[in-house]
N, C-alpha and C. Protein backbone atom coordinates (compact mmCIF):
# COMPACT_ATOMS: atom_id res chain seq x y z
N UNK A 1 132.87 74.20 90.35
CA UNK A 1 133.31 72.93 89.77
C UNK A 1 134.55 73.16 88.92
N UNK A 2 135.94 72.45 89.18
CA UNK A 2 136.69 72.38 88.34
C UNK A 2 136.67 71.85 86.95
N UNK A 3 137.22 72.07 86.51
CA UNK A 3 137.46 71.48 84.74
C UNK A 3 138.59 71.27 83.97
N UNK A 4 139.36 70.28 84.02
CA UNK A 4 140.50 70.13 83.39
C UNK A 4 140.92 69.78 82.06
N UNK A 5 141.60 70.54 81.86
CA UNK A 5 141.83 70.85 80.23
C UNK A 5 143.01 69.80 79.81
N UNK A 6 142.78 69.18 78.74
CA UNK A 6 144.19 68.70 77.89
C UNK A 6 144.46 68.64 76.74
N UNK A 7 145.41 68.00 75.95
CA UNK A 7 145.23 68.78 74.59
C UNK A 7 144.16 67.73 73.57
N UNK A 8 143.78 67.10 73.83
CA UNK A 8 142.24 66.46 73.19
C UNK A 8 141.18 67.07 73.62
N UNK A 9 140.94 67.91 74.62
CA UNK A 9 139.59 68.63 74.95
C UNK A 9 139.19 69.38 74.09
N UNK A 10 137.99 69.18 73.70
CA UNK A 10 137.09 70.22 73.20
C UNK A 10 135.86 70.98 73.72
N UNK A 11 136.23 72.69 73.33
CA UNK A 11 134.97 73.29 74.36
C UNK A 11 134.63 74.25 73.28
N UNK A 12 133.26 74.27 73.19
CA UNK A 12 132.21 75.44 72.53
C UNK A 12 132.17 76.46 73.66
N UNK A 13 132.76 77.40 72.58
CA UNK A 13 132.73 78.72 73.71
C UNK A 13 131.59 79.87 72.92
N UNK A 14 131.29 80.59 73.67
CA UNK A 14 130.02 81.60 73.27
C UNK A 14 130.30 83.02 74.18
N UNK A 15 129.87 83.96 72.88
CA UNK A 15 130.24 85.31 73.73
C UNK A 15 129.54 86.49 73.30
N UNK A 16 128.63 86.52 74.47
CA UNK A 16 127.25 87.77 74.07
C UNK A 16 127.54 88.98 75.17
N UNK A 17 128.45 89.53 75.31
CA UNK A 17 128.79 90.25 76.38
C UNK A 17 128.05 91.69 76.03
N UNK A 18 128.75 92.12 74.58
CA UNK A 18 127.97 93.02 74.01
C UNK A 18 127.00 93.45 73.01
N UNK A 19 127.77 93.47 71.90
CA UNK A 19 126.85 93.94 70.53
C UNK A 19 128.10 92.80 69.47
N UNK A 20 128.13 92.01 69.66
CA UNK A 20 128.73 90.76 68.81
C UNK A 20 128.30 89.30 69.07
N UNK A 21 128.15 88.34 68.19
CA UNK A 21 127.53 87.05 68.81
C UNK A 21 128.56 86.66 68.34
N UNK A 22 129.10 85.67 69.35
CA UNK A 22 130.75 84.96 68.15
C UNK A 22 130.44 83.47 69.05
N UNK A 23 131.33 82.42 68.77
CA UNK A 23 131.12 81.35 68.83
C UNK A 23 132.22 80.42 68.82
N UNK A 24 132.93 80.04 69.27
CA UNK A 24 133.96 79.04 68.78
C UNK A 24 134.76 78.04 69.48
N UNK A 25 135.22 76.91 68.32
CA UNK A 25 135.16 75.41 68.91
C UNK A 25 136.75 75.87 69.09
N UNK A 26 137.22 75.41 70.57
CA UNK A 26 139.19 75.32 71.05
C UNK A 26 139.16 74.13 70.81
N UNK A 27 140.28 73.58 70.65
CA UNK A 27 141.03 72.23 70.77
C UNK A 27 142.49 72.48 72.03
N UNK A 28 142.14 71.79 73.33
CA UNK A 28 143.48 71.64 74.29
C UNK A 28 143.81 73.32 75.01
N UNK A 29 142.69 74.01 74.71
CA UNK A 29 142.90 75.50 75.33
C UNK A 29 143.47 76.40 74.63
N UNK A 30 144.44 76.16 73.45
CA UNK A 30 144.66 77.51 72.37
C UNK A 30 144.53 76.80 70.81
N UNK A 31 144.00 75.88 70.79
CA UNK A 31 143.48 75.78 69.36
C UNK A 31 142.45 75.92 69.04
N UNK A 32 142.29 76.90 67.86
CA UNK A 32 141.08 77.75 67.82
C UNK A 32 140.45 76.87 66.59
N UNK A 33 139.88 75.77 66.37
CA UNK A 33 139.02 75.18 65.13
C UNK A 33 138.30 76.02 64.65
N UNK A 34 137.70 76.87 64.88
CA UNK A 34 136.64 77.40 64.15
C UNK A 34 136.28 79.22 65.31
N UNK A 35 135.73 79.82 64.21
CA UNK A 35 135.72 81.55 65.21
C UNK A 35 134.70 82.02 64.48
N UNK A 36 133.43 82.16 64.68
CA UNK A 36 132.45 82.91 64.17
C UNK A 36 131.81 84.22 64.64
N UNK A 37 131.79 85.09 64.00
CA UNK A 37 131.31 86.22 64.66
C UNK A 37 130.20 87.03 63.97
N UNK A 38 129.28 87.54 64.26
CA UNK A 38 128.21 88.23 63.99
C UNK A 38 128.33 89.55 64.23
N UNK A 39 128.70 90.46 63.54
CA UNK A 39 128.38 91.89 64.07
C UNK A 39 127.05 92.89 64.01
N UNK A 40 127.58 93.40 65.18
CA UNK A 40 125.83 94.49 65.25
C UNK A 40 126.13 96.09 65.16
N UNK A 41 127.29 96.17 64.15
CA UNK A 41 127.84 97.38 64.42
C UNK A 41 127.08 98.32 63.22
N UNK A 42 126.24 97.54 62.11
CA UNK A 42 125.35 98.55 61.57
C UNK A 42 123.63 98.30 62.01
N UNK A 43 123.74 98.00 62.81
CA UNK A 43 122.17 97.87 63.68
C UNK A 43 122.65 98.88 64.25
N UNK A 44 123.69 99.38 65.39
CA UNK A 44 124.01 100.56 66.43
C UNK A 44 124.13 101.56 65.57
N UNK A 45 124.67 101.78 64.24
CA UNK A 45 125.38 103.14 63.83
C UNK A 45 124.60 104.24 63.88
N UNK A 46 123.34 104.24 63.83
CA UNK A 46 122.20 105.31 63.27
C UNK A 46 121.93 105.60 64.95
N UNK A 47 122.38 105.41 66.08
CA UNK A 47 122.19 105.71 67.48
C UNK A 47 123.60 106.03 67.66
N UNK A 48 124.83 105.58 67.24
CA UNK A 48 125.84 106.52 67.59
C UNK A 48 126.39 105.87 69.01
N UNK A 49 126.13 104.35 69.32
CA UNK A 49 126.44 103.54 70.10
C UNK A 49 125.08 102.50 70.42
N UNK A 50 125.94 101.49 71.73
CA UNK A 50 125.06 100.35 71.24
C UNK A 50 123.91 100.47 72.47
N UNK A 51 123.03 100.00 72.14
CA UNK A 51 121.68 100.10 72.85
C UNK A 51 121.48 99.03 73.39
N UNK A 52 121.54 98.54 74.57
CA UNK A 52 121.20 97.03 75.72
C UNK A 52 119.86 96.24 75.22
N UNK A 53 119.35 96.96 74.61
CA UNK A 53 117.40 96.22 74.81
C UNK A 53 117.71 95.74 73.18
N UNK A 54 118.48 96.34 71.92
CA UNK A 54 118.41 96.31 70.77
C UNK A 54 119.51 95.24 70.47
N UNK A 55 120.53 95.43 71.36
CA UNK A 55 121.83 94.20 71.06
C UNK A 55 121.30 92.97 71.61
N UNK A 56 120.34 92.89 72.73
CA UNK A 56 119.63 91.85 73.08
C UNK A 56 119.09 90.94 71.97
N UNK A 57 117.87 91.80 71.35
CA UNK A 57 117.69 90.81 70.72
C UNK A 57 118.20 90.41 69.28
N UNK A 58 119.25 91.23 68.99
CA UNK A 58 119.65 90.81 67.91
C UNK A 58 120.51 89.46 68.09
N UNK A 59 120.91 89.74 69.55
CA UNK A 59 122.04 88.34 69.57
C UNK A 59 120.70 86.97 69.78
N UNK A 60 119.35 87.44 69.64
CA UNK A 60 118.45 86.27 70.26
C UNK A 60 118.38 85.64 68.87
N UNK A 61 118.08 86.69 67.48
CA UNK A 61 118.21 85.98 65.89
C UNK A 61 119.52 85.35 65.83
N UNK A 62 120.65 85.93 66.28
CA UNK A 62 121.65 85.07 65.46
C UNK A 62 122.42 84.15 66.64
N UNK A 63 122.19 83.58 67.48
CA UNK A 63 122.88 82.86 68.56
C UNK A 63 122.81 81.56 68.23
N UNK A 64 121.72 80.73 67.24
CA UNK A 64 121.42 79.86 66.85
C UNK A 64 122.65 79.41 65.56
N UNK A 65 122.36 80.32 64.64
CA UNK A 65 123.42 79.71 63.78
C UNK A 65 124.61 80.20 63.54
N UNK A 66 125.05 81.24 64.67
CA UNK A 66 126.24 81.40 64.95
C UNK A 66 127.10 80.38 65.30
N UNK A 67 126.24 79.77 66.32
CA UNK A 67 126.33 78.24 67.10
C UNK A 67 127.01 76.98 66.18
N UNK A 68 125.89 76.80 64.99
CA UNK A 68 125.65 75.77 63.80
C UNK A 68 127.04 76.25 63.09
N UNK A 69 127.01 77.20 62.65
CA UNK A 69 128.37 77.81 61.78
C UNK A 69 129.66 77.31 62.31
N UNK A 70 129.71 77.93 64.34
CA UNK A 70 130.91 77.21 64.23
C UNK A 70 131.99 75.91 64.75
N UNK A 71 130.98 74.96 64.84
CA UNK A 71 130.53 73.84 64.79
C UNK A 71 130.55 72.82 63.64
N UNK A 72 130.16 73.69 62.53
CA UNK A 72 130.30 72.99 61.24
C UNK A 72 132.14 73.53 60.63
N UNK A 73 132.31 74.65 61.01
CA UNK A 73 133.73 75.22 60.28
C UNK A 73 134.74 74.17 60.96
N UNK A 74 134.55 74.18 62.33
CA UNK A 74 135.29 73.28 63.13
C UNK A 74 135.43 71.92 62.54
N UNK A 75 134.62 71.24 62.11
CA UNK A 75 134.15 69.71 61.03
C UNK A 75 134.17 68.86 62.06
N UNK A 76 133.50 68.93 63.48
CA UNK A 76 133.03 68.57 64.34
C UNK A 76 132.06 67.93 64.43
N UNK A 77 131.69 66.78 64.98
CA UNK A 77 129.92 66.37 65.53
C UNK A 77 129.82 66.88 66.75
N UNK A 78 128.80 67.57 67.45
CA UNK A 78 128.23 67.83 68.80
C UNK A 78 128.75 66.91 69.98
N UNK A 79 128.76 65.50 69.35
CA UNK A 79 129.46 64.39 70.41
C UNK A 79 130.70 64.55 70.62
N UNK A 80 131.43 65.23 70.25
CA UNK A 80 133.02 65.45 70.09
C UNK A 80 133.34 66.53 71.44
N UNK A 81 132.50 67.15 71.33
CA UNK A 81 132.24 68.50 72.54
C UNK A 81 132.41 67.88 74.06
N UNK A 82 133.70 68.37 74.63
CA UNK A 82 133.60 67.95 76.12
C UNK A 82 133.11 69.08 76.86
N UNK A 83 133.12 70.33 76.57
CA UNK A 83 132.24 71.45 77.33
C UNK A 83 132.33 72.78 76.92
N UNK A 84 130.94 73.09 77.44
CA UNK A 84 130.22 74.62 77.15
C UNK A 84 130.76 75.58 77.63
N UNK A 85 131.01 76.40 77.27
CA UNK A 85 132.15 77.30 77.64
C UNK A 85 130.93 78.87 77.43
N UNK A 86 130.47 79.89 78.33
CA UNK A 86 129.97 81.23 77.57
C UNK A 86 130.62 82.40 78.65
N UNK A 87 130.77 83.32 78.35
CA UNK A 87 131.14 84.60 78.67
C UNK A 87 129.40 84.76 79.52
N UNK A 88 129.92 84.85 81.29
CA UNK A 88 129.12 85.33 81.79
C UNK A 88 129.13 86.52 82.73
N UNK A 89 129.74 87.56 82.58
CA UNK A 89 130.15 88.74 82.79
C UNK A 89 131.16 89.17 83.08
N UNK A 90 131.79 90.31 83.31
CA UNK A 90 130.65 91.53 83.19
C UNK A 90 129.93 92.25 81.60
N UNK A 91 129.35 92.98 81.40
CA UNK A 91 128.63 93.04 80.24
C UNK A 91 127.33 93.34 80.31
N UNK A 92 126.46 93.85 79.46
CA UNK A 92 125.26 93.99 79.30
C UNK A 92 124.15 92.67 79.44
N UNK A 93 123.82 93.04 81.15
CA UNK A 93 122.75 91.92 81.48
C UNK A 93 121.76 90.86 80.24
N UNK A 94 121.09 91.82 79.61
CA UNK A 94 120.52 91.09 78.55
C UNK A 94 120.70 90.17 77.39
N UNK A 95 121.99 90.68 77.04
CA UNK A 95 123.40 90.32 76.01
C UNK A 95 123.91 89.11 76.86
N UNK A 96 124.29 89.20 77.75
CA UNK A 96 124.78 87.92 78.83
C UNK A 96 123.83 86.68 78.95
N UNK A 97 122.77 87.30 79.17
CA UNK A 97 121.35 86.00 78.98
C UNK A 97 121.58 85.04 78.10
N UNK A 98 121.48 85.64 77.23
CA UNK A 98 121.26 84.93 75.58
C UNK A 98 122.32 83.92 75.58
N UNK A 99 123.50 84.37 75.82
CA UNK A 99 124.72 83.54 75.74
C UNK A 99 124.61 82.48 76.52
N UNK A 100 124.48 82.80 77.86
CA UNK A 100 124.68 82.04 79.37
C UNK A 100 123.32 80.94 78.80
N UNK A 101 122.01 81.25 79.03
CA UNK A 101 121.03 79.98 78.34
C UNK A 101 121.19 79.22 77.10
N UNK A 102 121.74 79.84 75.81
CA UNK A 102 122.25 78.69 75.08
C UNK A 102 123.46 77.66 75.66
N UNK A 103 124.20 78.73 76.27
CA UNK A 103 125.28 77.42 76.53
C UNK A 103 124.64 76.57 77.48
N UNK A 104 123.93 76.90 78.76
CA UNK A 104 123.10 75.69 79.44
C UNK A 104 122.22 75.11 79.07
N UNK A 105 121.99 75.30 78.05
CA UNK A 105 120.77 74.64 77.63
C UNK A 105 121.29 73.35 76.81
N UNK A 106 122.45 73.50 75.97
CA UNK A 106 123.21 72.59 75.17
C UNK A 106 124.04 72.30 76.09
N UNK A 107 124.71 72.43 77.17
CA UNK A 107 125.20 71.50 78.06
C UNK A 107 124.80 70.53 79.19
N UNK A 108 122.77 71.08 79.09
CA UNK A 108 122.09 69.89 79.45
C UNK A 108 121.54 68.94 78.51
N UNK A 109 121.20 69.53 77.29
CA UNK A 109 120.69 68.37 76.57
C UNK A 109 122.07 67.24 75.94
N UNK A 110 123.36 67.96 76.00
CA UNK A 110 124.01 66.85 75.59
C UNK A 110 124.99 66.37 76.91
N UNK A 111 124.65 66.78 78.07
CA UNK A 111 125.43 66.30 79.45
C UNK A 111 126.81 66.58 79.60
N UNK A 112 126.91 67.95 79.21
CA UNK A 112 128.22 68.35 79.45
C UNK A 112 128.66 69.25 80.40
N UNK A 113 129.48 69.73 80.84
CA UNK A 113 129.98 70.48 81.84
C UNK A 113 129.73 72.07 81.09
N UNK A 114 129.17 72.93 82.18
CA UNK A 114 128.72 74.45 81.75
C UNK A 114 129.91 75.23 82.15
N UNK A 115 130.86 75.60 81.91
CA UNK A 115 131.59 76.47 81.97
C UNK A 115 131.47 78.31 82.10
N UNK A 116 131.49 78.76 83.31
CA UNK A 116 131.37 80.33 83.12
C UNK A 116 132.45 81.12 83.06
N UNK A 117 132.48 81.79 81.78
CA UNK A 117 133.76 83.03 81.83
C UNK A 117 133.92 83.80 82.14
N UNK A 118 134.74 84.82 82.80
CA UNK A 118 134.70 86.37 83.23
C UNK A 118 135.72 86.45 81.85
N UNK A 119 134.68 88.15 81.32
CA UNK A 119 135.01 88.96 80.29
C UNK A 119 136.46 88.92 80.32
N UNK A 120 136.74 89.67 81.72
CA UNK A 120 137.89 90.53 81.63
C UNK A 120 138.80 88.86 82.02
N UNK A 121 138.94 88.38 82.36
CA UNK A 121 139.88 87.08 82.27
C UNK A 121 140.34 86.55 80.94
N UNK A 122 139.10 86.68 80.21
CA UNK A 122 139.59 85.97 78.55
C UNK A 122 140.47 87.24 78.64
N UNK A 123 140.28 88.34 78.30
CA UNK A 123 141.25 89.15 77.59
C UNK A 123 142.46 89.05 78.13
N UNK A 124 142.37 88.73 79.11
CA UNK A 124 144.10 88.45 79.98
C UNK A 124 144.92 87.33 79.28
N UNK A 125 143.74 86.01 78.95
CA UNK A 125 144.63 85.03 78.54
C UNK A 125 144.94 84.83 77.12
N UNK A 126 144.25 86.10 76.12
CA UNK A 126 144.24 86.48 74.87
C UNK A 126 145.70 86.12 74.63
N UNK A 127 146.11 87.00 75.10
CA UNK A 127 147.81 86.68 74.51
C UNK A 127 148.56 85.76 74.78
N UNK A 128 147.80 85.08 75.10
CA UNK A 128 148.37 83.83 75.18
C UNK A 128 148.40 82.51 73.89
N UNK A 129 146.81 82.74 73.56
CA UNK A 129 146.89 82.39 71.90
C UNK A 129 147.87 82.61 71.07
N UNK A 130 148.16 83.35 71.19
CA UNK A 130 149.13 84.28 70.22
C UNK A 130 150.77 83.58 70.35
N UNK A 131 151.09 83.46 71.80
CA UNK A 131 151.97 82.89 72.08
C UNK A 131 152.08 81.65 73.53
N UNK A 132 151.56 80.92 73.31
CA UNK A 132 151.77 79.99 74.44
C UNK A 132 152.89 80.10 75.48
N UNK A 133 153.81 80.33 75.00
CA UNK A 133 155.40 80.66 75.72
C UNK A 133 155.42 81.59 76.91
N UNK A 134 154.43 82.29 76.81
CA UNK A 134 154.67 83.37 77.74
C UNK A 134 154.80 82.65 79.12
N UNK A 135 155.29 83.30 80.50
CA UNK A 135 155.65 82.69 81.01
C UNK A 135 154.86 83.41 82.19
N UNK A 136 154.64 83.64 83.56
CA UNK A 136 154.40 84.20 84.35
C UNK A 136 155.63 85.19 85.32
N UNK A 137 155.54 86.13 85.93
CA UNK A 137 154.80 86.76 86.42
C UNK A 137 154.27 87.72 84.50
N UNK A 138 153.19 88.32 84.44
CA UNK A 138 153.20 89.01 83.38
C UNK A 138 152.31 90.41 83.94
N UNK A 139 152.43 91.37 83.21
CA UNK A 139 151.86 92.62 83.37
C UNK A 139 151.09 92.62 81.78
N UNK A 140 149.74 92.84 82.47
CA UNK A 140 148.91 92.91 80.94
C UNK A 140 148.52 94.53 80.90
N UNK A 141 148.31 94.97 79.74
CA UNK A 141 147.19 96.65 79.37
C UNK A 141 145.71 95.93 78.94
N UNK A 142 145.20 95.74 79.70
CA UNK A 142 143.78 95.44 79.02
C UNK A 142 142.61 96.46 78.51
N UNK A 143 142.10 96.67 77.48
CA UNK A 143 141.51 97.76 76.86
C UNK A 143 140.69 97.18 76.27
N UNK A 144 139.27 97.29 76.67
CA UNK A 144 138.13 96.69 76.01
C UNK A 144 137.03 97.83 75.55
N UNK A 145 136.34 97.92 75.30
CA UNK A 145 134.96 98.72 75.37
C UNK A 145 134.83 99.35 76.46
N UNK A 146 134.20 98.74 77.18
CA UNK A 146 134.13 99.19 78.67
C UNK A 146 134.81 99.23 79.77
N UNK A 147 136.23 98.68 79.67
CA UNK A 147 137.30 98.74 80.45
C UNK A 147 139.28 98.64 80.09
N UNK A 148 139.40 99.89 80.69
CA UNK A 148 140.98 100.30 80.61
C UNK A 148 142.26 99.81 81.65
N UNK A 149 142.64 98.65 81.88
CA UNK A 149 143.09 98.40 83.51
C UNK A 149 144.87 98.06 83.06
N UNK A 150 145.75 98.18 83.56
CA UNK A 150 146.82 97.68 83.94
C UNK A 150 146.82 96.75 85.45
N UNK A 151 146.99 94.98 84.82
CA UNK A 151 146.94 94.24 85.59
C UNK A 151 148.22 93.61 85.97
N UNK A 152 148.62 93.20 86.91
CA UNK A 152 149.98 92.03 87.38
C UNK A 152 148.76 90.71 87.46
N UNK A 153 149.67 89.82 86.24
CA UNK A 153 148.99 88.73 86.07
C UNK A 153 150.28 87.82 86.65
N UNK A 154 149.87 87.08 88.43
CA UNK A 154 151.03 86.54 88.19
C UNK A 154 151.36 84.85 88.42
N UNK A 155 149.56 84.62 87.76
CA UNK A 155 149.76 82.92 87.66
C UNK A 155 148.20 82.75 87.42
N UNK A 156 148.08 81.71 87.44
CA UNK A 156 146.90 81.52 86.39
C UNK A 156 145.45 81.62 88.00
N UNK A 157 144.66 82.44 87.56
CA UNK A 157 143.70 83.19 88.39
C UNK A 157 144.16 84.18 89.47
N UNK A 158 145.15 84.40 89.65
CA UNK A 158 146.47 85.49 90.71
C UNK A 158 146.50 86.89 90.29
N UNK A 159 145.66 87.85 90.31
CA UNK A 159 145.75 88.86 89.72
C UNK A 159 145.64 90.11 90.66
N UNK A 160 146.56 91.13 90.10
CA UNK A 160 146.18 92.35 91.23
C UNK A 160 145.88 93.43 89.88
N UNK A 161 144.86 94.41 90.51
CA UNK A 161 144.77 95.27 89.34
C UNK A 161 146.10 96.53 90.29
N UNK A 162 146.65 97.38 89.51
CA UNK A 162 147.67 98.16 89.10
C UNK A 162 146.91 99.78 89.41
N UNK A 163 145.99 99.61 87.92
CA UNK A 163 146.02 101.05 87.69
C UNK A 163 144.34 100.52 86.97
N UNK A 164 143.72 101.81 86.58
CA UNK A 164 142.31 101.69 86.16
C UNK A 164 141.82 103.06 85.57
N UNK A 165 141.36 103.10 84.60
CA UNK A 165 140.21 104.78 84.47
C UNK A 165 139.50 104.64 85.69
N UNK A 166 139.05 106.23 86.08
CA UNK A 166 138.08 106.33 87.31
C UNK A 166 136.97 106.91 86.22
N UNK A 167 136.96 107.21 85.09
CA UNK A 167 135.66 107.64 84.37
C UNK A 167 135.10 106.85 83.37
N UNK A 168 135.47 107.01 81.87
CA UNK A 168 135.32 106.27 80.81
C UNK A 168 136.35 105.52 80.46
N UNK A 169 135.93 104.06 79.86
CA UNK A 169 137.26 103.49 79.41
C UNK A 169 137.71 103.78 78.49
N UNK A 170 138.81 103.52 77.62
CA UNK A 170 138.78 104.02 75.97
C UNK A 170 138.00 103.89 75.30
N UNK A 171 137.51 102.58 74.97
CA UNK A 171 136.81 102.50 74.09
C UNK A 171 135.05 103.43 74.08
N UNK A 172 135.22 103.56 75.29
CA UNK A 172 133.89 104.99 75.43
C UNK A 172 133.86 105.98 75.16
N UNK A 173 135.66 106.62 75.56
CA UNK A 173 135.42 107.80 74.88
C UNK A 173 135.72 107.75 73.72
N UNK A 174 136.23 107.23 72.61
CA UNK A 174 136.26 107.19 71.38
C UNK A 174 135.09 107.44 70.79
N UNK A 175 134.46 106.04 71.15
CA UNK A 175 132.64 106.49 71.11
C UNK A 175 131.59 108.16 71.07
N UNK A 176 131.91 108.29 72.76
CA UNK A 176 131.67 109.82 72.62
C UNK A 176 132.49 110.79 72.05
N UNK A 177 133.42 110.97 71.68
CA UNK A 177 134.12 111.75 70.85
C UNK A 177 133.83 111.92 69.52
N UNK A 178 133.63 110.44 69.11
CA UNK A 178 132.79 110.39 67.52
C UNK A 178 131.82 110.80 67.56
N UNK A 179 130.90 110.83 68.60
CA UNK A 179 129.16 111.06 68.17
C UNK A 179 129.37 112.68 68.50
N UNK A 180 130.38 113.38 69.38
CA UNK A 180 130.15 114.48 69.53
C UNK A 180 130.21 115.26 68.08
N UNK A 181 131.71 114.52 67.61
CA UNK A 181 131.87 115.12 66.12
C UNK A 181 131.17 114.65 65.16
N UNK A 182 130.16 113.97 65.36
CA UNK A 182 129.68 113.19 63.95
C UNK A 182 130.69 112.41 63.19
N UNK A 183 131.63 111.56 63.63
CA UNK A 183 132.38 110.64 62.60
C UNK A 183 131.37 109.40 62.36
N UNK A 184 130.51 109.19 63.33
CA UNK A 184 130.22 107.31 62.65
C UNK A 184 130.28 107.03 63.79
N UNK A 185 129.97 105.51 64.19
CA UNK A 185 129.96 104.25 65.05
C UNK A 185 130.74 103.26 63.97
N UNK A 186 131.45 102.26 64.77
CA UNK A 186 132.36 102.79 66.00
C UNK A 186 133.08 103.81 65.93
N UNK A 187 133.44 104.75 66.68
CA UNK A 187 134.43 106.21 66.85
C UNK A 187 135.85 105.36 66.79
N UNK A 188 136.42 104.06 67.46
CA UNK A 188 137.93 104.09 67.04
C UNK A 188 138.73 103.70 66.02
N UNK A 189 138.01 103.04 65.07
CA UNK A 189 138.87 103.13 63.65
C UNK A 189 138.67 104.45 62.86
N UNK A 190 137.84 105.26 63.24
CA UNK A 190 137.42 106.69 62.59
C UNK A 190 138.73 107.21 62.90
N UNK A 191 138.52 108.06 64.36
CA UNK A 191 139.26 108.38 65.14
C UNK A 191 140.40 108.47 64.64
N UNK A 192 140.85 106.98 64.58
CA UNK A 192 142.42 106.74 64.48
C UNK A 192 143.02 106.81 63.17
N UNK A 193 142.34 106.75 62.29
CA UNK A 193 142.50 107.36 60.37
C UNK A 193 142.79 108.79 60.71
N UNK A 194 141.68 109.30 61.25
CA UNK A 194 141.98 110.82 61.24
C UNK A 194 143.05 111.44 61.74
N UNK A 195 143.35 110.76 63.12
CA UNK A 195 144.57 111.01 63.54
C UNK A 195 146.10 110.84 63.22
N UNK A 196 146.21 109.62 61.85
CA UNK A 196 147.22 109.11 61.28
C UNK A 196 147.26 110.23 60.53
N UNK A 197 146.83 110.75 59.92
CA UNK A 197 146.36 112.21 59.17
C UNK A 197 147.24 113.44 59.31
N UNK A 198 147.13 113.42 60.81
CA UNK A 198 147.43 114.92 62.05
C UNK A 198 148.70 115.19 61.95
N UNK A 199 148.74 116.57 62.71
CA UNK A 199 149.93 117.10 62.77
C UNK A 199 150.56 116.89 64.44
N UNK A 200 151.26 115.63 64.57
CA UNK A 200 151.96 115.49 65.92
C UNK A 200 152.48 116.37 66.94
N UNK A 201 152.60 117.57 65.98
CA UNK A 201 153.15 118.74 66.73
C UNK A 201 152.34 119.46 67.30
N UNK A 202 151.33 119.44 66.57
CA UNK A 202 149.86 120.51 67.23
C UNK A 202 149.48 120.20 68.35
N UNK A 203 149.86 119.87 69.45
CA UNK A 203 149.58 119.51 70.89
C UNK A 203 150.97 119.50 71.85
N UNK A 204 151.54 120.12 72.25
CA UNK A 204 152.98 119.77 72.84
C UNK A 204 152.51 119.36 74.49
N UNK A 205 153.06 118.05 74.40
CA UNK A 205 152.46 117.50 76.22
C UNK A 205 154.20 117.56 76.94
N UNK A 206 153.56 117.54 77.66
CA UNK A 206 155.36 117.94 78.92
C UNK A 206 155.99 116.38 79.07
């Protein structure tokens, strides 16, 4: 089902992909009313990454008034909402649930259109928030948690992937790198202190 956007639309978007519950009301496709986020990054730390069965249900306590929060920041009524917007993969099956049934569930009780996101698509059109202007053909670096890709983005759903990790993405090995050394969860703001630190020279690459 299509869905057309204009700049009076409003969509509740929801995003349980991983170990974060966030929430938030757009206005017209880059106005952001309201951005709520929940982190689960000291529920994971004492495991040294995030656990599927444990990020589950933490996003099951807070999906509710993550919801309410940003909804109210927005200074919105529920009737104002033209559609449900949730992140429905890729991502941790269980984490995805939570998201994907609140948003259908509130886009049947108030008769709105259910919207499904692919992960890796928002991050493409991320920079676009930032700057509307951009223009097409574009080449994105996308770097998430679980995925490292150089894409040719070259119109809106037109995409070729480029280039890709064949092992871990960054944000994994950072992860394992920290837990090997004992820095903490998450490993890339550790990581990257320590490394602001370093001696640039101590590695000579060709």
């Amino acid at each position: 089902m299509s869905f057309v956007v204009n700049e009076s639309t409003v969509i509740l978007a929801i995003e349980t992909s991983c170990d974060e519950t966030a929430a938030s009301v757009v206005m017209g496709g880059n106005d952001v009313l309201s951005s709520i986020v929940s982190s689960q990054i000291d529920i994971h730390a004492r495991f040294g990454g995030v656990v599927p069965e444990v990020a589950s249900r933490a996003h099951l306590e807070s999906i509710v008034p993550v919801i309410d929060a940003a909804i109210a920041e927005a200074g919105i009524l529920p009737t104002r909402i033209d559609a449900v917007a949730a992140t429905a993969g890729p991502g941790l099956i269980g984490a995805l649930l939570v998201g994907v049934s609140a948003a259908k569930s509130l886009a049947l009780v108030w008769d709105k259109p259910f919207i499904g996101i692919n992960h890796l698509e928002a991050h493409l059109y991320a920079g676009l928030l930032d700057d509307p202007t951009l223009e097409f053909p574009l080449v994105v670096l996308l770097v998430s948690g679980g995925h490292t890709m150089i894409i040719h983005m070259k119109g809106h759903g037109d995409y070729t992937v480029l280039g890709r990790t064949i092992d871990d993405a960054a944000g994994e090995a950072y992860d394992k790198v920290a837990r090997y050394l004992d820095l903490g969860y998450p490993g890339g703001p550790v990581i990257d202190r320590i490394a602001s630190e370093g001696n640039p020279h101590a590695v000579e690459f060709p």
